[in-house]
N, C-alpha and C. Protein backbone atom coordinates (compact mmCIF):
# COMPACT_ATOMS: atom_id res chain seq x y z
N UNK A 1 -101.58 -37.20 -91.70
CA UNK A 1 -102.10 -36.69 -90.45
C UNK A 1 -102.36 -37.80 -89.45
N UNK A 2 -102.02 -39.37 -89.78
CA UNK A 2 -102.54 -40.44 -88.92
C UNK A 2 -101.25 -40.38 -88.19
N UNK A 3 -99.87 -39.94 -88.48
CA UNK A 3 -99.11 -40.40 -87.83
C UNK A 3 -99.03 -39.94 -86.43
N UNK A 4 -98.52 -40.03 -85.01
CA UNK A 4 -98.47 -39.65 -84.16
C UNK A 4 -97.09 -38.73 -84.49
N UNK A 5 -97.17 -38.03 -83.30
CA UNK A 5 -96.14 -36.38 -83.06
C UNK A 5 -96.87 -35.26 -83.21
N UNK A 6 -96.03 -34.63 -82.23
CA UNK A 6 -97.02 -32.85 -82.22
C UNK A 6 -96.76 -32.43 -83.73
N UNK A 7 -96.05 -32.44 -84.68
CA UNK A 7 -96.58 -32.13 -86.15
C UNK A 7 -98.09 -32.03 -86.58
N UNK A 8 -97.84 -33.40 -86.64
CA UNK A 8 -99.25 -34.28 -86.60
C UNK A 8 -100.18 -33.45 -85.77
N UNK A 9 -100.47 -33.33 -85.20
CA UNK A 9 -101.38 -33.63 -84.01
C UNK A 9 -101.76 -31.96 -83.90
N UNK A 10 -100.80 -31.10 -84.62
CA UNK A 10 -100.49 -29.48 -84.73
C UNK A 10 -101.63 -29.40 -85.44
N UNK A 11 -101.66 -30.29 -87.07
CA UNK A 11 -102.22 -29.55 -88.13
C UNK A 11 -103.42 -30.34 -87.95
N UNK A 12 -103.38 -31.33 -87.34
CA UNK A 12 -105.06 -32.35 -86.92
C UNK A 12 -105.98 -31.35 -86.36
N UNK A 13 -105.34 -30.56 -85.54
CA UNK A 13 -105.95 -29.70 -84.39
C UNK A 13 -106.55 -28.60 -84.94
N UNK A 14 -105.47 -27.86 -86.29
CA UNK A 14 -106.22 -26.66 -87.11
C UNK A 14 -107.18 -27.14 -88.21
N UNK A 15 -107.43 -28.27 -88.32
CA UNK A 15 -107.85 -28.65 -89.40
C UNK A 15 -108.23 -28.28 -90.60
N UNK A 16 -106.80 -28.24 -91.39
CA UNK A 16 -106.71 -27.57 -92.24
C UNK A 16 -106.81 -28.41 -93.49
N UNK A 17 -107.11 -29.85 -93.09
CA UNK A 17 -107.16 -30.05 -94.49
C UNK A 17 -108.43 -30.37 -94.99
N UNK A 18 -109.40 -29.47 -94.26
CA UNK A 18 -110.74 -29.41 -94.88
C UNK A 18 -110.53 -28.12 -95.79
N UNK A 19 -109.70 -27.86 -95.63
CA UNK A 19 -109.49 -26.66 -96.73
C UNK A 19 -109.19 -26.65 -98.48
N UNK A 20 -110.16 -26.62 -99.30
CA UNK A 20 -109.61 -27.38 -100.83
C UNK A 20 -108.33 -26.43 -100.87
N UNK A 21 -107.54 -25.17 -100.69
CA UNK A 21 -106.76 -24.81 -100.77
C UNK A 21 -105.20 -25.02 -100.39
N UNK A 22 -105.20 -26.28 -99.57
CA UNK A 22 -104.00 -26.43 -98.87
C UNK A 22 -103.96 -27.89 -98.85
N UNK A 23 -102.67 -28.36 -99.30
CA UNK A 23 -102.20 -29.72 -99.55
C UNK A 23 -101.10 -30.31 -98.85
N UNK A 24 -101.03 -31.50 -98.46
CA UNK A 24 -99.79 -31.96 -97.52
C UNK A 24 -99.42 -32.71 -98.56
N UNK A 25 -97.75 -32.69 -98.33
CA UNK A 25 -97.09 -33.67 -98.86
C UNK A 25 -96.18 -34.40 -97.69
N UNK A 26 -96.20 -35.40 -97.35
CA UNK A 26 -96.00 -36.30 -96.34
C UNK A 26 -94.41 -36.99 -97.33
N UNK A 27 -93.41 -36.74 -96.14
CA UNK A 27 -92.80 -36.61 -96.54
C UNK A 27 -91.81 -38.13 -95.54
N UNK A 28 -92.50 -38.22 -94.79
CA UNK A 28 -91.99 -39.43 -93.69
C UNK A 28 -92.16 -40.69 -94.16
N UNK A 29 -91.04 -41.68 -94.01
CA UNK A 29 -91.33 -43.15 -94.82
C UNK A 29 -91.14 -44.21 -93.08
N UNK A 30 -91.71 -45.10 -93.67
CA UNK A 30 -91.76 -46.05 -92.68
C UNK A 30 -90.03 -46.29 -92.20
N UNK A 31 -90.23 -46.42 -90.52
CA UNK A 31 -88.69 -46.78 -89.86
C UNK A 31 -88.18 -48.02 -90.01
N UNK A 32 -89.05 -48.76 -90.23
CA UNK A 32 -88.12 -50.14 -90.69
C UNK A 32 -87.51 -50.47 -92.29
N UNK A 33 -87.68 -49.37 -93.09
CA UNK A 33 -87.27 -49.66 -94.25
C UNK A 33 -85.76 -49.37 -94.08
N UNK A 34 -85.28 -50.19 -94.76
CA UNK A 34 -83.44 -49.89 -95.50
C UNK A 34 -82.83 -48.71 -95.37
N UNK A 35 -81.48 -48.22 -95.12
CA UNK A 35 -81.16 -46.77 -95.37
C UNK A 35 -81.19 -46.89 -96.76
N UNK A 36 -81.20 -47.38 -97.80
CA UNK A 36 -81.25 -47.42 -99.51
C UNK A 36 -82.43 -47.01 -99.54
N UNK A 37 -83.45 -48.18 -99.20
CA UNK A 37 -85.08 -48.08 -99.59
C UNK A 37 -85.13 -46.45 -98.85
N UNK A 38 -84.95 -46.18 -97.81
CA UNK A 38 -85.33 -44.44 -97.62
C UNK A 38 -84.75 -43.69 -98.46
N UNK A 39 -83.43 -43.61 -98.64
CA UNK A 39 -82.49 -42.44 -99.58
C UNK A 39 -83.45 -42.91 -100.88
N UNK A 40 -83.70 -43.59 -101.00
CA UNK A 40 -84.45 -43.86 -102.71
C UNK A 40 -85.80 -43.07 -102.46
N UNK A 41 -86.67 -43.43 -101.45
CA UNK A 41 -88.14 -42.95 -101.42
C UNK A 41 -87.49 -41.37 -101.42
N UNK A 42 -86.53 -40.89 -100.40
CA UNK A 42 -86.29 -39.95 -100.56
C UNK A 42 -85.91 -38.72 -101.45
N UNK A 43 -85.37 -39.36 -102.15
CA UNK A 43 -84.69 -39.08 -103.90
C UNK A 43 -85.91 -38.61 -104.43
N UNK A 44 -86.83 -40.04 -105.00
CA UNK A 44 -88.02 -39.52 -105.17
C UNK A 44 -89.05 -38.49 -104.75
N UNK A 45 -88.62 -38.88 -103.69
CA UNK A 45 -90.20 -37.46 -103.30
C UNK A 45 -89.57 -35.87 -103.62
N UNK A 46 -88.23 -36.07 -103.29
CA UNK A 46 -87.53 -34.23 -104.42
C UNK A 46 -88.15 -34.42 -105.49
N UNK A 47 -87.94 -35.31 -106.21
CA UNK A 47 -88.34 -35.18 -107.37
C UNK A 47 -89.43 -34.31 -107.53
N UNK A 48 -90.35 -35.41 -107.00
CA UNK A 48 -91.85 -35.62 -106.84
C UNK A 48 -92.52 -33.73 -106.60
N UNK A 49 -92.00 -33.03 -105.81
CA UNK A 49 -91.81 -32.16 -104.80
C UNK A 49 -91.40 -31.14 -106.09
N UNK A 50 -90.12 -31.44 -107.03
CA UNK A 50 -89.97 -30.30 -108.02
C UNK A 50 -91.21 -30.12 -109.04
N UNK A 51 -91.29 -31.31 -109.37
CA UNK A 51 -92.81 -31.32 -110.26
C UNK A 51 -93.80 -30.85 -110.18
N UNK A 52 -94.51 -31.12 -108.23
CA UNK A 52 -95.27 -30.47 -108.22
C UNK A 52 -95.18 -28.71 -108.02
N UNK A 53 -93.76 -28.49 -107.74
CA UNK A 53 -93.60 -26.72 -107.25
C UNK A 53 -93.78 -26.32 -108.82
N UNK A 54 -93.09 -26.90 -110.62
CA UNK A 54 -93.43 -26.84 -111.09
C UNK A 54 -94.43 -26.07 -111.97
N UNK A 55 -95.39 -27.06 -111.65
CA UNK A 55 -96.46 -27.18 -112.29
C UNK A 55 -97.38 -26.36 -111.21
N UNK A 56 -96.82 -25.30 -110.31
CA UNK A 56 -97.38 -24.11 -109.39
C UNK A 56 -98.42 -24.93 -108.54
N UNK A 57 -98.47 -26.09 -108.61
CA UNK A 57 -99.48 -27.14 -106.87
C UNK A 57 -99.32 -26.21 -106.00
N UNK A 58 -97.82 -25.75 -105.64
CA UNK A 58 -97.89 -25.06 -104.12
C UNK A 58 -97.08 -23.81 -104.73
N UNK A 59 -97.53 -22.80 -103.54
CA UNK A 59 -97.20 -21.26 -104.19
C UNK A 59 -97.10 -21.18 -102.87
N UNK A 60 -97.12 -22.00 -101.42
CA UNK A 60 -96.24 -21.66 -100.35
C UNK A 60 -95.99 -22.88 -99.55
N UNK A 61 -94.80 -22.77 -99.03
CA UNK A 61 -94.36 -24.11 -98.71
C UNK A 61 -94.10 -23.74 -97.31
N UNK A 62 -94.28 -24.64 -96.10
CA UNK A 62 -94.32 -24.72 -95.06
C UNK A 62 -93.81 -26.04 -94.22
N UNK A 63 -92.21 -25.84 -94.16
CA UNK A 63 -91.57 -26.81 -93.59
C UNK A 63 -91.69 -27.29 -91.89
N UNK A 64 -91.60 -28.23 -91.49
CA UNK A 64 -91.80 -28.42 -90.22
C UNK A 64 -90.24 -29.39 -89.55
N UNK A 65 -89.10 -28.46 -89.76
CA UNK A 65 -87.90 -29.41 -89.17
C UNK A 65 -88.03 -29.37 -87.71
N UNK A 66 -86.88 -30.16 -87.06
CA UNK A 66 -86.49 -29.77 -85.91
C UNK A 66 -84.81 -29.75 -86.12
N UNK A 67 -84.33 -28.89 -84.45
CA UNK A 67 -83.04 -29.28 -84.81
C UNK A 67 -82.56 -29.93 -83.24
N UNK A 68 -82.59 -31.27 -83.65
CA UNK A 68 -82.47 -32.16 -82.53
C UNK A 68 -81.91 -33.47 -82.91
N UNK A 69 -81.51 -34.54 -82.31
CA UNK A 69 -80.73 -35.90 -82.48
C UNK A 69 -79.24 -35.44 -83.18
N UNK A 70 -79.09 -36.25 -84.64
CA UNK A 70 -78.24 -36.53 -85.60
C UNK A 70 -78.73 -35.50 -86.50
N UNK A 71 -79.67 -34.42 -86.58
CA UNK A 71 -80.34 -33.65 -87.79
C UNK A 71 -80.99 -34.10 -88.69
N UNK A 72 -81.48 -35.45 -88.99
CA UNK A 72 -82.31 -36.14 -89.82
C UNK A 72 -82.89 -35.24 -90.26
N UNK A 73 -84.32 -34.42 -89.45
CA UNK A 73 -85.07 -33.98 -90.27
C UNK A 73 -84.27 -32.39 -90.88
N UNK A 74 -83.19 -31.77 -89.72
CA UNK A 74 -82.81 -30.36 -90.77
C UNK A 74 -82.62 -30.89 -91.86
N UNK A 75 -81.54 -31.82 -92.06
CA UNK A 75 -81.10 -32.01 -93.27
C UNK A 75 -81.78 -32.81 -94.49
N UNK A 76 -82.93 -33.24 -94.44
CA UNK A 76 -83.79 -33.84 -95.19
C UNK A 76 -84.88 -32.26 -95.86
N UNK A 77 -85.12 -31.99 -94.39
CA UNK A 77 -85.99 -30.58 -94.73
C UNK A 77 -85.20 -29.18 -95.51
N UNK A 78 -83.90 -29.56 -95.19
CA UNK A 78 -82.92 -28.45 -95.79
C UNK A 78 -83.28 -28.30 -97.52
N UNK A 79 -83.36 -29.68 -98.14
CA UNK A 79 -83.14 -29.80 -99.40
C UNK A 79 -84.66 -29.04 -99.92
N UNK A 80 -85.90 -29.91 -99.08
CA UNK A 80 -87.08 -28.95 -99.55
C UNK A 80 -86.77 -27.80 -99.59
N UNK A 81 -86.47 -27.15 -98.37
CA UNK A 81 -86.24 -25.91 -98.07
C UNK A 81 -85.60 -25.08 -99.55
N UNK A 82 -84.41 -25.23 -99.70
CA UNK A 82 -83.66 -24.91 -100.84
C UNK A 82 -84.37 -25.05 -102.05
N UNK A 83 -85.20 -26.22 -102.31
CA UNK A 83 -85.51 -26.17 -103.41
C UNK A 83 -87.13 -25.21 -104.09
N UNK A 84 -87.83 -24.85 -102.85
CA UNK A 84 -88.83 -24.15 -102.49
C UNK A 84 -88.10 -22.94 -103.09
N UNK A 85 -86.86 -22.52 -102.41
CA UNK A 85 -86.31 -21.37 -102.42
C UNK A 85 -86.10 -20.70 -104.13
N UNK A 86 -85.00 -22.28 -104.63
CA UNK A 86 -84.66 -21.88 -105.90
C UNK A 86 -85.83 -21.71 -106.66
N UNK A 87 -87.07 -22.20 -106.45
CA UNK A 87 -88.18 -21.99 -107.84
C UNK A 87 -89.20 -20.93 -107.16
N UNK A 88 -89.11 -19.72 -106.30
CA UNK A 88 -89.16 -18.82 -105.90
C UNK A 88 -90.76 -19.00 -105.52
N UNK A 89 -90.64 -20.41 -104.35
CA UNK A 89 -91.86 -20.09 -103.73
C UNK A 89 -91.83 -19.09 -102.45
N UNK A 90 -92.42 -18.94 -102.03
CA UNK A 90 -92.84 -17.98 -100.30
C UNK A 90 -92.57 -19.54 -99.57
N UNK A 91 -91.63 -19.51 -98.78
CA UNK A 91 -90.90 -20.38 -97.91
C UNK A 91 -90.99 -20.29 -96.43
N UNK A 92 -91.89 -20.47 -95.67
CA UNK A 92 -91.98 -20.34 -94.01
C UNK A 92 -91.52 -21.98 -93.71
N UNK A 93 -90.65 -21.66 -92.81
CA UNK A 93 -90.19 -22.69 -91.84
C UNK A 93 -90.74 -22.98 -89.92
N UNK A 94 -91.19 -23.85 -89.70
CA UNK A 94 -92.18 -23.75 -88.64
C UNK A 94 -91.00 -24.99 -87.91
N UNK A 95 -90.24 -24.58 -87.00
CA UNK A 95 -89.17 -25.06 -86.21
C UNK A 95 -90.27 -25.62 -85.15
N UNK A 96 -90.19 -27.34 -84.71
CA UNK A 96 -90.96 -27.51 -83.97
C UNK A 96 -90.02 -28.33 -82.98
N UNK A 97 -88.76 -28.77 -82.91
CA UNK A 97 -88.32 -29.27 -81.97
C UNK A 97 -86.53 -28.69 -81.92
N UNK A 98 -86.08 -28.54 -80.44
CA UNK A 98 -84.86 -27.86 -80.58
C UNK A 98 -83.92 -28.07 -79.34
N UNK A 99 -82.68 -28.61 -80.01
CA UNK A 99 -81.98 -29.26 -78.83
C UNK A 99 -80.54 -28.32 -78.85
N UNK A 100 -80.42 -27.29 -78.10
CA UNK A 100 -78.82 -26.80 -78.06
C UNK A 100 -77.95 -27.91 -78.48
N UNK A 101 -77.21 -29.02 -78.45
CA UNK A 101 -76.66 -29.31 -78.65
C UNK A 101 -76.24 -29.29 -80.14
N UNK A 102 -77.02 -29.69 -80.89
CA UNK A 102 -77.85 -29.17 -82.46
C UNK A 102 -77.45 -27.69 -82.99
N UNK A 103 -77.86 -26.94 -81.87
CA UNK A 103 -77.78 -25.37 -82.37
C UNK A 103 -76.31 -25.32 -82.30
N UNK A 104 -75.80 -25.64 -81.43
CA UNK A 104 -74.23 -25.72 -80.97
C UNK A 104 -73.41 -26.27 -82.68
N UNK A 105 -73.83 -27.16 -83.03
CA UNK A 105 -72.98 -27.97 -83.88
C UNK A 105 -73.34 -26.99 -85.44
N UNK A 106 -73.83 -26.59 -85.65
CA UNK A 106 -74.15 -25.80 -86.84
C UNK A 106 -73.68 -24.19 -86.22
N UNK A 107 -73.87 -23.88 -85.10
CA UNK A 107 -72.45 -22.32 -84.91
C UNK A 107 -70.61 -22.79 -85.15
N UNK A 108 -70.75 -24.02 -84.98
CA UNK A 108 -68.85 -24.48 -84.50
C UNK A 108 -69.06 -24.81 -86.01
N UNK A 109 -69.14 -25.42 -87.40
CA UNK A 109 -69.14 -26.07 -88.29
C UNK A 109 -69.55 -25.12 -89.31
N UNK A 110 -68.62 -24.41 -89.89
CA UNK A 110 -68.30 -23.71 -91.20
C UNK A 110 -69.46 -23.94 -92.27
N UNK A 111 -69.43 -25.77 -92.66
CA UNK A 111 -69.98 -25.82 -93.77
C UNK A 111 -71.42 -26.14 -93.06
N UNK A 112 -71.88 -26.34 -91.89
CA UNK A 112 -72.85 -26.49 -91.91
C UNK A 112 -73.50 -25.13 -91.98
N UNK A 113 -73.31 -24.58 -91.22
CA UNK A 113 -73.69 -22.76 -91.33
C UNK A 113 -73.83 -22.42 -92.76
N UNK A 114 -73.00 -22.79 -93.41
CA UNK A 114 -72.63 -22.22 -94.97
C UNK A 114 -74.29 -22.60 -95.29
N UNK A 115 -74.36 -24.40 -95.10
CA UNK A 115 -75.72 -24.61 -95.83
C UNK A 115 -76.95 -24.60 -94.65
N UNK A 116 -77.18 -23.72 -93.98
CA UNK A 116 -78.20 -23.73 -93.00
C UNK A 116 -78.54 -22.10 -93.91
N UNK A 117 -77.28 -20.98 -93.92
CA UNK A 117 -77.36 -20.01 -94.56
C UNK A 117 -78.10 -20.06 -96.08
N UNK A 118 -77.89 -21.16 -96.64
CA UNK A 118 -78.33 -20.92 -98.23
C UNK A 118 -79.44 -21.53 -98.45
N UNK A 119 -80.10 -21.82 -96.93
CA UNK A 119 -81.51 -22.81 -97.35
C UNK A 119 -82.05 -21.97 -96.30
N UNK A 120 -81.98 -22.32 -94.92
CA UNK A 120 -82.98 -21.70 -93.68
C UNK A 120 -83.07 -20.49 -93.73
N UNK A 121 -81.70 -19.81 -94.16
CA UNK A 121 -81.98 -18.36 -93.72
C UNK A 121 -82.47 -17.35 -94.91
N UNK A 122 -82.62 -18.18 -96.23
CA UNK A 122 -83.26 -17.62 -97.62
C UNK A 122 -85.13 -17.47 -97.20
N UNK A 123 -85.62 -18.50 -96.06
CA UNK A 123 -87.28 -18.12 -96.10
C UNK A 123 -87.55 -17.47 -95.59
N UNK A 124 -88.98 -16.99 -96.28
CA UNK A 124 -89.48 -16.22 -96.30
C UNK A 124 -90.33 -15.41 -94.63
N UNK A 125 -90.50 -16.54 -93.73
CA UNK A 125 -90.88 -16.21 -92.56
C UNK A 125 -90.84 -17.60 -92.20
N UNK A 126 -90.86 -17.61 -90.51
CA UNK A 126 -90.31 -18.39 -89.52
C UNK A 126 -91.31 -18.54 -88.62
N UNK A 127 -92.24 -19.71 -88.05
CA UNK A 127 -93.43 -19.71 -86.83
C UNK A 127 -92.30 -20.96 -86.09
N UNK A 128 -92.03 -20.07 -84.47
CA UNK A 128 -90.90 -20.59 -83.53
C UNK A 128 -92.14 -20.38 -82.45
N UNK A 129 -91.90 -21.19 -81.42
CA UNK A 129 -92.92 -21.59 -80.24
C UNK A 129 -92.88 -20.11 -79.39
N UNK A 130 -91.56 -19.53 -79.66
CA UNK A 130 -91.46 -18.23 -78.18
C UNK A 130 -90.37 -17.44 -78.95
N UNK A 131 -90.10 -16.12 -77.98
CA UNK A 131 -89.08 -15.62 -79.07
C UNK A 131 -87.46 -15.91 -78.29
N UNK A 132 -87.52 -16.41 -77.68
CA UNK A 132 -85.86 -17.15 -76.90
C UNK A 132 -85.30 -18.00 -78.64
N UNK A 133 -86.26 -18.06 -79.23
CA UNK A 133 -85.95 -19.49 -80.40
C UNK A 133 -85.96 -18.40 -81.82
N UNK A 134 -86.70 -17.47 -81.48
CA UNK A 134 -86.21 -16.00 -82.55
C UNK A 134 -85.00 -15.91 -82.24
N UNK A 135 -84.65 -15.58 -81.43
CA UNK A 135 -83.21 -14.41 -81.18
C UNK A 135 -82.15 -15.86 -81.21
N UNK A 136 -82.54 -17.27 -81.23
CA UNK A 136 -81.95 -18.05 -80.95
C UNK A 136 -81.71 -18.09 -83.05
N UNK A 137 -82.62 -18.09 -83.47
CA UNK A 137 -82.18 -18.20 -84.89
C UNK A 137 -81.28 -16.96 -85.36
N UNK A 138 -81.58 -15.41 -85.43
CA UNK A 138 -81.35 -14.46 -85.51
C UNK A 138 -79.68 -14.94 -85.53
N UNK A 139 -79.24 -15.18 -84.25
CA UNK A 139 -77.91 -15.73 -83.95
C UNK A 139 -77.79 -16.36 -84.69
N UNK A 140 -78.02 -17.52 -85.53
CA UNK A 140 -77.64 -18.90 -86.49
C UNK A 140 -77.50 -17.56 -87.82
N UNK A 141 -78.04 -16.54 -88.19
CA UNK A 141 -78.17 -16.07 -89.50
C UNK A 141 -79.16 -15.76 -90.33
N UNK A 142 -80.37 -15.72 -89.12
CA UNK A 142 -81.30 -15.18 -89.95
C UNK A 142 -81.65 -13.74 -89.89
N UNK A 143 -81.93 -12.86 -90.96
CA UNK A 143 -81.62 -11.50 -90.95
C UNK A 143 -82.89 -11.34 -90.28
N UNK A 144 -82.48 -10.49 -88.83
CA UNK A 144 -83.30 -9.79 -88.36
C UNK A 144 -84.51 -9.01 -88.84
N UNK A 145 -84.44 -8.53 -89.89
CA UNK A 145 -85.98 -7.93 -90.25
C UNK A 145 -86.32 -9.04 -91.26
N UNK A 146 -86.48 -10.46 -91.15
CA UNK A 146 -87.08 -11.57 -91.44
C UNK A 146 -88.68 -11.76 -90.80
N UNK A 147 -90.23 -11.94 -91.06
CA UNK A 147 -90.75 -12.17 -90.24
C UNK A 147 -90.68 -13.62 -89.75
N UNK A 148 -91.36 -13.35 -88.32
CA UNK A 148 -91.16 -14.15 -87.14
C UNK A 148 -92.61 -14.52 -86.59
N UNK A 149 -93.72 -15.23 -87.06
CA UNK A 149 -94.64 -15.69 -85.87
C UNK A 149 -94.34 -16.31 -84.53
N UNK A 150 -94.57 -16.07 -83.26
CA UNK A 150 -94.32 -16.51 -82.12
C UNK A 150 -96.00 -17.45 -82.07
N UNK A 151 -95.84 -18.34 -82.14
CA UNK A 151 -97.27 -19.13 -82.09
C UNK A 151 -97.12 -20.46 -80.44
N UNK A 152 -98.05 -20.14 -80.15
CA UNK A 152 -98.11 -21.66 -79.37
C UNK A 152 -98.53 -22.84 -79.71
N UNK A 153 -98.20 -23.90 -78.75
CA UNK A 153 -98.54 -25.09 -79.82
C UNK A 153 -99.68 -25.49 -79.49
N UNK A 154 -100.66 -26.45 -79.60
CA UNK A 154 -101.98 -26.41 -79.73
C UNK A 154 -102.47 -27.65 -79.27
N UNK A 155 -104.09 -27.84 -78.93
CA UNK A 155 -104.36 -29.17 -78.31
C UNK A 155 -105.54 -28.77 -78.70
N UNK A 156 -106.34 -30.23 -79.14
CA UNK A 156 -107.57 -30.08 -79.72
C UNK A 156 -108.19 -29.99 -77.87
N UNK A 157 -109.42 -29.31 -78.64
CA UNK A 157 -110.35 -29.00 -77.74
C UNK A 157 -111.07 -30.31 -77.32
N UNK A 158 -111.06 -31.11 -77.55
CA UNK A 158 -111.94 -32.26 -76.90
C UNK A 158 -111.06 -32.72 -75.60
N UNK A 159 -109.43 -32.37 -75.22
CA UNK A 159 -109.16 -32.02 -74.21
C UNK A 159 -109.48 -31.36 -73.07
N UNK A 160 -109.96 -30.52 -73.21
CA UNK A 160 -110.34 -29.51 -72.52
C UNK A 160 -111.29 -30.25 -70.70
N UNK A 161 -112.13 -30.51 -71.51
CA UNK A 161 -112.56 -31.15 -70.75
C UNK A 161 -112.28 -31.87 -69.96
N UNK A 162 -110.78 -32.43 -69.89
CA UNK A 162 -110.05 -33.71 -69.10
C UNK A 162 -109.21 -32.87 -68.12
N UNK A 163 -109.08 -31.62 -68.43
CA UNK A 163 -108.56 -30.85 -67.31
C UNK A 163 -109.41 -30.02 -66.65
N UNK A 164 -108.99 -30.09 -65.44
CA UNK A 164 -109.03 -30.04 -64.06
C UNK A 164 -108.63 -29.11 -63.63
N UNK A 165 -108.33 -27.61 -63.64
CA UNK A 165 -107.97 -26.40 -63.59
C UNK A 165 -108.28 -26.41 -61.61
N UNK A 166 -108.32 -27.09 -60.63
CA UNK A 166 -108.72 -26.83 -59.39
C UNK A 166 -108.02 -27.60 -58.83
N UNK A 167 -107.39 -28.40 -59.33
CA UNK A 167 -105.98 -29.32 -58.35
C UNK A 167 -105.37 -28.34 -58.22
């Protein structure tokens, strides 16, 4: 939760991890490490991640990709995703950043669709900022009577105060 990004800064705001019921698994490694040293931390934390789905730690999993740049995080989050899927947890995906160009390259690309289909569109429910980004998935393959939270995104209240509602 120290890191900066609206992720971050999402679940800082609900503060949810005063909750003994709900656990993060941090899944982000430092940017200056190696592409090895990451694919390795990365390796590991599946692991890490089957063990704990396992041994029932989490009984719902709540991904936070975007689909923007090169796909780093779809395709990192894909594998959670899938693997949530195969050991039959309740799977919500919470899409927090989204670049057409992205959406574009997974409609034109066979196999990407193939595996957007056998991971994204297997969960269980979807929290998208508005519903332009529903009907925008709906289109990618997700079955319409899927649920859909439309949520906004959030700002701690100690903001509040810094605005100025009279400019």
């Amino acid at each position: 939760l120290n890191l900066g990004g609206g992720v971050s800064n999402y679940y800082k705001t609900l503060k949810l991890d005063s909750n003994n019921n709900i656990y993060y698994f941090i899944i982000n490694s430092k940017k200056s490490e190696s592409a090895f040293k990451t694919g390795f931390s990365l390796f590991y934390k599946y692991c890490v991640f089957i063990s704990l789905l396992i041994k029932n730690r989490y009984s719902v999993v709540i991904s936070n990709p975007s689909l923007e740049g090169k796909g780093k995080s779809f395709y990192r989050e894909m594998v959670f995703i899938f693997l949530s899927n195969l050991l039959n947890r309740k799977t919500i995906v919470f899409f927090r950043g989204w670049a057409e160009p992205f959406e574009e390259k997974i409609k034109k690309s066979k196999f990407i669709s193939f595996l957007f289909k056998l991971s994204y569109a297997k969960a269980k429910g979807y929290i998208v900022l508005g519903n332009i980004f529903k009907n925008k998935l709906i289109n990618l393959g997700i079955p319409k009577e899927t649920k859909f939270f439309i949520e906004p995104t959030v700002a701690d209240s100690k903001y509040i105060n810094e605005i100025n509602l009279n400019n």
